[in-house]
N, C-alpha and C. Protein backbone atom coordinates (compact mmCIF):
# COMPACT_ATOMS: atom_id res chain seq x y z
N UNK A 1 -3.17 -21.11 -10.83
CA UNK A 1 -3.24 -19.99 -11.73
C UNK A 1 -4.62 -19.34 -11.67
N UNK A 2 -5.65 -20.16 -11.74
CA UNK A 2 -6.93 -19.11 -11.42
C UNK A 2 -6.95 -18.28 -10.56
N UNK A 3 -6.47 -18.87 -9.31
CA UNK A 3 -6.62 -18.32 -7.96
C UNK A 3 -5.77 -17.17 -8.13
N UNK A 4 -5.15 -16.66 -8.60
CA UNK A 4 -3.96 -15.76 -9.19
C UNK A 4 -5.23 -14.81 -10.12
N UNK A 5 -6.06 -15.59 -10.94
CA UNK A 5 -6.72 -14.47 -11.82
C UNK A 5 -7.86 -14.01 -11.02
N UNK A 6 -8.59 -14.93 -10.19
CA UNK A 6 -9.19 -14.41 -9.46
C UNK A 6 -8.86 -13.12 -8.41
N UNK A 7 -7.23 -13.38 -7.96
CA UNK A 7 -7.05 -12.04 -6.82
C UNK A 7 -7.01 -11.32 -7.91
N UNK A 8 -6.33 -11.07 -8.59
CA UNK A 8 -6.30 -9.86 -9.90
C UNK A 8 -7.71 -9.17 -9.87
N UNK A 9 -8.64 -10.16 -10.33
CA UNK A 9 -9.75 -9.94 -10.83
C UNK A 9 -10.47 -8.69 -9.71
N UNK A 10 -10.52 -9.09 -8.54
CA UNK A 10 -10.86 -8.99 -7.11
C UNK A 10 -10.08 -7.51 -6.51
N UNK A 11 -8.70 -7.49 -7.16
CA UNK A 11 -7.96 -6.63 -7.06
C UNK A 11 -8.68 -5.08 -8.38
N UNK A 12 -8.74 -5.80 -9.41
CA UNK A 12 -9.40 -4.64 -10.35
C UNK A 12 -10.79 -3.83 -10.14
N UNK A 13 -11.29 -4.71 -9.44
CA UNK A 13 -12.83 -4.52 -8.73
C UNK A 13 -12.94 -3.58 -8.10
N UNK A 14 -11.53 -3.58 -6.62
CA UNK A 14 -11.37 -3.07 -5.96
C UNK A 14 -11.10 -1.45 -6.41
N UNK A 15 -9.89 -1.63 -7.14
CA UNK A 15 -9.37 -0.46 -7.55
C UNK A 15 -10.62 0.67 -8.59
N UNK A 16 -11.22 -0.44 -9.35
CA UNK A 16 -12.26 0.83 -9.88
C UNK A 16 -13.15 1.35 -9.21
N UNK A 17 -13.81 0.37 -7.95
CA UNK A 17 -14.51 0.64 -7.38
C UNK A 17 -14.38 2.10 -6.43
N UNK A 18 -13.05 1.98 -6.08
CA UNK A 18 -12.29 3.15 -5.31
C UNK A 18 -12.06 4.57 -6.75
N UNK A 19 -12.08 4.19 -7.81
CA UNK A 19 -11.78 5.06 -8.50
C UNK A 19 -13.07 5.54 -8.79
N UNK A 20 -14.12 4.88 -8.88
CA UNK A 20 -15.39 5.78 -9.42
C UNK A 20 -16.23 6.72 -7.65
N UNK A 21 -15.54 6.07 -7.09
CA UNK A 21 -16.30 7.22 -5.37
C UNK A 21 -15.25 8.26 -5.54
N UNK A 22 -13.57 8.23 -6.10
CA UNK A 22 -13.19 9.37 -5.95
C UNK A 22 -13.72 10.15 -6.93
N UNK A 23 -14.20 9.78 -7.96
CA UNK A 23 -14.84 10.81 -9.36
C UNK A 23 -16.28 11.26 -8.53
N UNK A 24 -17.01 10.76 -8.05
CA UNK A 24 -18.27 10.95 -7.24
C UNK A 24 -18.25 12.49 -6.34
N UNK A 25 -16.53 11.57 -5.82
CA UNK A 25 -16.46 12.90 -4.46
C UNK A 25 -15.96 14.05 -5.38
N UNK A 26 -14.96 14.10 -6.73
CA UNK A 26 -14.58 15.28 -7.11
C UNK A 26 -15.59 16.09 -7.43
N UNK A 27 -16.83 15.34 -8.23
CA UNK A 27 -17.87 15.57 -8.73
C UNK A 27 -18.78 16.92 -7.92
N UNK A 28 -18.86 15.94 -6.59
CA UNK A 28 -19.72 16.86 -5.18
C UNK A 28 -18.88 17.85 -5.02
N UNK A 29 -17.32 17.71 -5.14
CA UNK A 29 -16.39 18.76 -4.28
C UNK A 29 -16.87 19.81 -5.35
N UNK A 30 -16.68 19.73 -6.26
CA UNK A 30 -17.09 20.71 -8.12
C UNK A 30 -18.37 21.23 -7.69
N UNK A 31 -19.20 20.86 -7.36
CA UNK A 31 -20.36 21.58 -7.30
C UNK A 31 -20.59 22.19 -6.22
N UNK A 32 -19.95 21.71 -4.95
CA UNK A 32 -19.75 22.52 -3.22
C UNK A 32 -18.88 24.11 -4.27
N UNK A 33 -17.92 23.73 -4.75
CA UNK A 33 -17.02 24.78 -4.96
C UNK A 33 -17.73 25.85 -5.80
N UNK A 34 -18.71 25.80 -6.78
CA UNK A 34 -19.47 26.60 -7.82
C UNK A 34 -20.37 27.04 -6.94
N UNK A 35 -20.94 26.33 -5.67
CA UNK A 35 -22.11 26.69 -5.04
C UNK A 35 -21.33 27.93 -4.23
N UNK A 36 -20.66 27.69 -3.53
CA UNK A 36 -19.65 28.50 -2.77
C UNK A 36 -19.42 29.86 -3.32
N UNK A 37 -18.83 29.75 -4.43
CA UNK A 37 -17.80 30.82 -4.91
C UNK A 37 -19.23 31.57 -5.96
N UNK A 38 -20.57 31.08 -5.72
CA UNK A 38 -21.85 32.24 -6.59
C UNK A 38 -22.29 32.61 -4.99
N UNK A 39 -22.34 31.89 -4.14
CA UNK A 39 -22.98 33.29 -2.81
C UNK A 39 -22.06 34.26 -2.36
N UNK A 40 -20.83 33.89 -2.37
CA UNK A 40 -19.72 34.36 -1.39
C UNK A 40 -19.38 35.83 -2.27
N UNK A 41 -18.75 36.51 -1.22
CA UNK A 41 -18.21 37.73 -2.18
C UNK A 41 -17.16 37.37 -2.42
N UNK A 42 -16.24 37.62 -3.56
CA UNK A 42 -14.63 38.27 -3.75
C UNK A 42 -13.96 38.60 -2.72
N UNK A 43 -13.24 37.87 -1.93
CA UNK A 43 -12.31 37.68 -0.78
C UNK A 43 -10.79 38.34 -1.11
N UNK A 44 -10.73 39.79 -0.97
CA UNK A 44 -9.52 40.56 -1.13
C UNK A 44 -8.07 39.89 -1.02
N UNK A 45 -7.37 39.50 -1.86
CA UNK A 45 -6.42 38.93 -1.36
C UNK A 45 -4.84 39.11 -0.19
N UNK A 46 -4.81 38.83 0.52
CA UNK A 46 -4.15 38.62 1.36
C UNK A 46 -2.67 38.69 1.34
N UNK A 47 -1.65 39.76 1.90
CA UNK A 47 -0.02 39.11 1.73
C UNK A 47 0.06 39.01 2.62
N UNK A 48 0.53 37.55 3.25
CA UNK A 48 1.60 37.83 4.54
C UNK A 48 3.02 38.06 4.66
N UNK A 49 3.45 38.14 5.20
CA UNK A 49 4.90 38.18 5.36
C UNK A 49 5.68 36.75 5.13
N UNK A 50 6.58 36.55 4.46
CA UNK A 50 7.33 35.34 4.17
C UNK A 50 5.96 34.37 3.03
N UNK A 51 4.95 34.16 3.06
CA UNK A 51 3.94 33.44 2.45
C UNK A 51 4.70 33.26 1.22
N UNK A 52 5.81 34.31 0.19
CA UNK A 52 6.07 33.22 -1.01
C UNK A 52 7.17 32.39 -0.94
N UNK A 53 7.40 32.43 1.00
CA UNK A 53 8.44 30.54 1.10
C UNK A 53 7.80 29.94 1.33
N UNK A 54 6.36 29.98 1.48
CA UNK A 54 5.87 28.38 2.07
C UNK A 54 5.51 27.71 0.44
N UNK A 55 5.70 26.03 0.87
CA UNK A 55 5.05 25.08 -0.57
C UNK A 55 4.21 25.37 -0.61
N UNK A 56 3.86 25.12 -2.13
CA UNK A 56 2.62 25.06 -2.95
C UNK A 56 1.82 24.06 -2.33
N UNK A 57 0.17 23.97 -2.55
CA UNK A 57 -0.34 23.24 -2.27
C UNK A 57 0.18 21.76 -2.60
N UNK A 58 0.29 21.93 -4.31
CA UNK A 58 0.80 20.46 -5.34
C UNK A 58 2.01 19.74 -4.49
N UNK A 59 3.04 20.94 -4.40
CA UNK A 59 4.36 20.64 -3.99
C UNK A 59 4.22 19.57 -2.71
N UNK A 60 3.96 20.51 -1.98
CA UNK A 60 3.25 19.29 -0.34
C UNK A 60 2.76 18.44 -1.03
N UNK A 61 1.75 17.12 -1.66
CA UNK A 61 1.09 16.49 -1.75
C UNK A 61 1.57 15.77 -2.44
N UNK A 62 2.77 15.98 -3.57
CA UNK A 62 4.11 15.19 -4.36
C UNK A 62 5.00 15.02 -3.50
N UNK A 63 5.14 15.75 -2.20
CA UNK A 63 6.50 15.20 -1.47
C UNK A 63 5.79 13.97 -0.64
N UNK A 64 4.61 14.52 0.00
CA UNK A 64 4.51 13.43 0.63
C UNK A 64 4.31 12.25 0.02
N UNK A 65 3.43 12.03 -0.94
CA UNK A 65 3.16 10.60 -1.78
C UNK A 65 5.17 10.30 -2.26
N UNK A 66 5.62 11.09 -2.57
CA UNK A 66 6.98 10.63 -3.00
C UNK A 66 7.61 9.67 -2.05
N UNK A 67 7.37 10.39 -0.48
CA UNK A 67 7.62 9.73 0.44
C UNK A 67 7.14 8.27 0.76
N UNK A 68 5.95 8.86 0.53
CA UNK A 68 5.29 7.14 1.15
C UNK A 68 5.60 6.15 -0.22
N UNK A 69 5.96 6.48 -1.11
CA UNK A 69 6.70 5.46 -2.09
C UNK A 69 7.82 5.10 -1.61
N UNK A 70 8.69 5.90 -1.45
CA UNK A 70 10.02 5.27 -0.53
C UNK A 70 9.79 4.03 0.43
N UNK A 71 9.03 4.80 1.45
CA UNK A 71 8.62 3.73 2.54
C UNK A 71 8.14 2.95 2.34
N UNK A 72 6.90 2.81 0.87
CA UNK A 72 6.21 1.60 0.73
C UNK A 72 7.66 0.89 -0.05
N UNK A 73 8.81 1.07 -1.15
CA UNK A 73 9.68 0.14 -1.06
C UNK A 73 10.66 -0.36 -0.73
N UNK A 74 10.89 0.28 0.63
CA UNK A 74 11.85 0.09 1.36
C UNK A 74 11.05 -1.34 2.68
N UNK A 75 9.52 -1.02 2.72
CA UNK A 75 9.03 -2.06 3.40
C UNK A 75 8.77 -3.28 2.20
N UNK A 76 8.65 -3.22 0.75
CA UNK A 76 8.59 -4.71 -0.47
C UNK A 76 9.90 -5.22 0.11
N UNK A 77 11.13 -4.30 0.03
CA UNK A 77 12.24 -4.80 0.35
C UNK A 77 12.38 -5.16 1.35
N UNK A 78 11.71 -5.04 2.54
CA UNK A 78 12.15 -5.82 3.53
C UNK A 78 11.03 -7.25 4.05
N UNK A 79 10.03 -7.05 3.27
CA UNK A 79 9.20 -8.10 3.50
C UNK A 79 9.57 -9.02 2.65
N UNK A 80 10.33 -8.83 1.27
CA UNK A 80 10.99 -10.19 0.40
C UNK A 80 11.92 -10.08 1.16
N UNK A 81 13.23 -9.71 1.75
CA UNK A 81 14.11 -10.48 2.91
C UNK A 81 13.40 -11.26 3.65
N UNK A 82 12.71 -10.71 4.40
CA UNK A 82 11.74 -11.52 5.74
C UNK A 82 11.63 -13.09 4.97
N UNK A 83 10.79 -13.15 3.62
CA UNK A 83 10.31 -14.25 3.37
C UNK A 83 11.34 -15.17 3.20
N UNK A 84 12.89 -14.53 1.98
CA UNK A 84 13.72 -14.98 1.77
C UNK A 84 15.05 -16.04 3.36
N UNK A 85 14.93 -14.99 4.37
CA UNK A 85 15.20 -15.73 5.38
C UNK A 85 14.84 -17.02 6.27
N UNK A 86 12.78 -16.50 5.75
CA UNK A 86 12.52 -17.70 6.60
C UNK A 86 12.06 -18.88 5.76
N UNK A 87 12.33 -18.40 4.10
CA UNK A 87 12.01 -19.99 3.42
C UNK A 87 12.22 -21.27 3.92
N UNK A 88 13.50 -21.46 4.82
CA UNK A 88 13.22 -22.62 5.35
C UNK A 88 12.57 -23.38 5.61
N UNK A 89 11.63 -22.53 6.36
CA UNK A 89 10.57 -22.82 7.33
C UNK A 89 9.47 -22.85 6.67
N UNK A 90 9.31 -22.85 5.42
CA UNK A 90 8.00 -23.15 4.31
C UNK A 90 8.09 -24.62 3.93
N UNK A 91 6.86 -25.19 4.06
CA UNK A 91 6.60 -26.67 3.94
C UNK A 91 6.76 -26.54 2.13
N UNK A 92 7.45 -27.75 2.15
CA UNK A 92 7.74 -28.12 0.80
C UNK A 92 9.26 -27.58 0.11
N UNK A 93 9.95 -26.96 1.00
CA UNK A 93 11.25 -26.07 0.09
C UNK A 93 12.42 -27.49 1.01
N UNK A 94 12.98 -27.62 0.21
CA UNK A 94 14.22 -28.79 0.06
C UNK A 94 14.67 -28.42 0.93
N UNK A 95 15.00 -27.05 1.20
CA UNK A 95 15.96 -26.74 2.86
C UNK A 95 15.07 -26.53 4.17
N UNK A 96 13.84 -26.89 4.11
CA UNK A 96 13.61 -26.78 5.37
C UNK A 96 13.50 -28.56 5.73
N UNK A 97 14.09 -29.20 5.27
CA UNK A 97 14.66 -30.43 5.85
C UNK A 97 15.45 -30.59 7.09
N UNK A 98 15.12 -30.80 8.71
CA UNK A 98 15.67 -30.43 9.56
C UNK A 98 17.07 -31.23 9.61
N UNK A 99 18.53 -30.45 9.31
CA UNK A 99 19.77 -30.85 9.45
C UNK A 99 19.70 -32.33 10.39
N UNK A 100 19.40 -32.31 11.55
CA UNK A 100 19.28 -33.92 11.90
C UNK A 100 18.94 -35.56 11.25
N UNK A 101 17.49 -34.83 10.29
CA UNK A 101 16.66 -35.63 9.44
C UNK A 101 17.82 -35.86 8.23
N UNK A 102 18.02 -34.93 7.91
CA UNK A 102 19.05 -34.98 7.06
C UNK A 102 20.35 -36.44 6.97
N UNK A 103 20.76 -36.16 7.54
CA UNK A 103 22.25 -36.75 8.34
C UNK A 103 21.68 -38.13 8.29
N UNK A 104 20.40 -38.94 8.60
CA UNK A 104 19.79 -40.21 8.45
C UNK A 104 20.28 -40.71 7.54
């Protein structure tokens, strides 16, 4: 059970640690963007042709993460099969008793 609170622990570390460089980088991106948009002039806006079928920026960036959720549980699901098949073969589980040994 420690060893369990320890990955947790190790795991939370991780994750804030990753969460306070992305606040860092929004931080820099915020101030690139204010620095930017006081030299630059007013950039006339633009129509192209067809431009209100393409996705939104948001839209793209929810499909894809939507996606890679799929894939990330369609691979949980197949890595608990994987394990579930080869329990056998884990030291200590009652069925990986080799059928021969058995029969003794």
């Amino acid at each position: 059970m420690a060893s369990t609170t320890t990955t947790q622990d190790m795991q939370e570390q991780i994750l804030s640690t990753i969460r306070k460089s992305q606040e860092v980088a929004l931080d820099a991106l915020k101030t690139w963007v204010e620095t930017v948009q006081s030299l630059t002039p007013s950039i006339p806006s633009v129509s192209l042709p067809l431009s209100d079928r393409l996705p939104k920026p948001h839209d793209v960036v929810a499909r894809g993460y939507d996606f890679a959720e799929q894939i990330l549980t369609n691979q949980r699901k197949f890595a608990d099969e994987v394990l579930e098949v080869t329990s056998p073969l884990l030291p200590g589980d009652a069925k990986s008793t080799p059928k021969s040994a058995a029969a003794k």
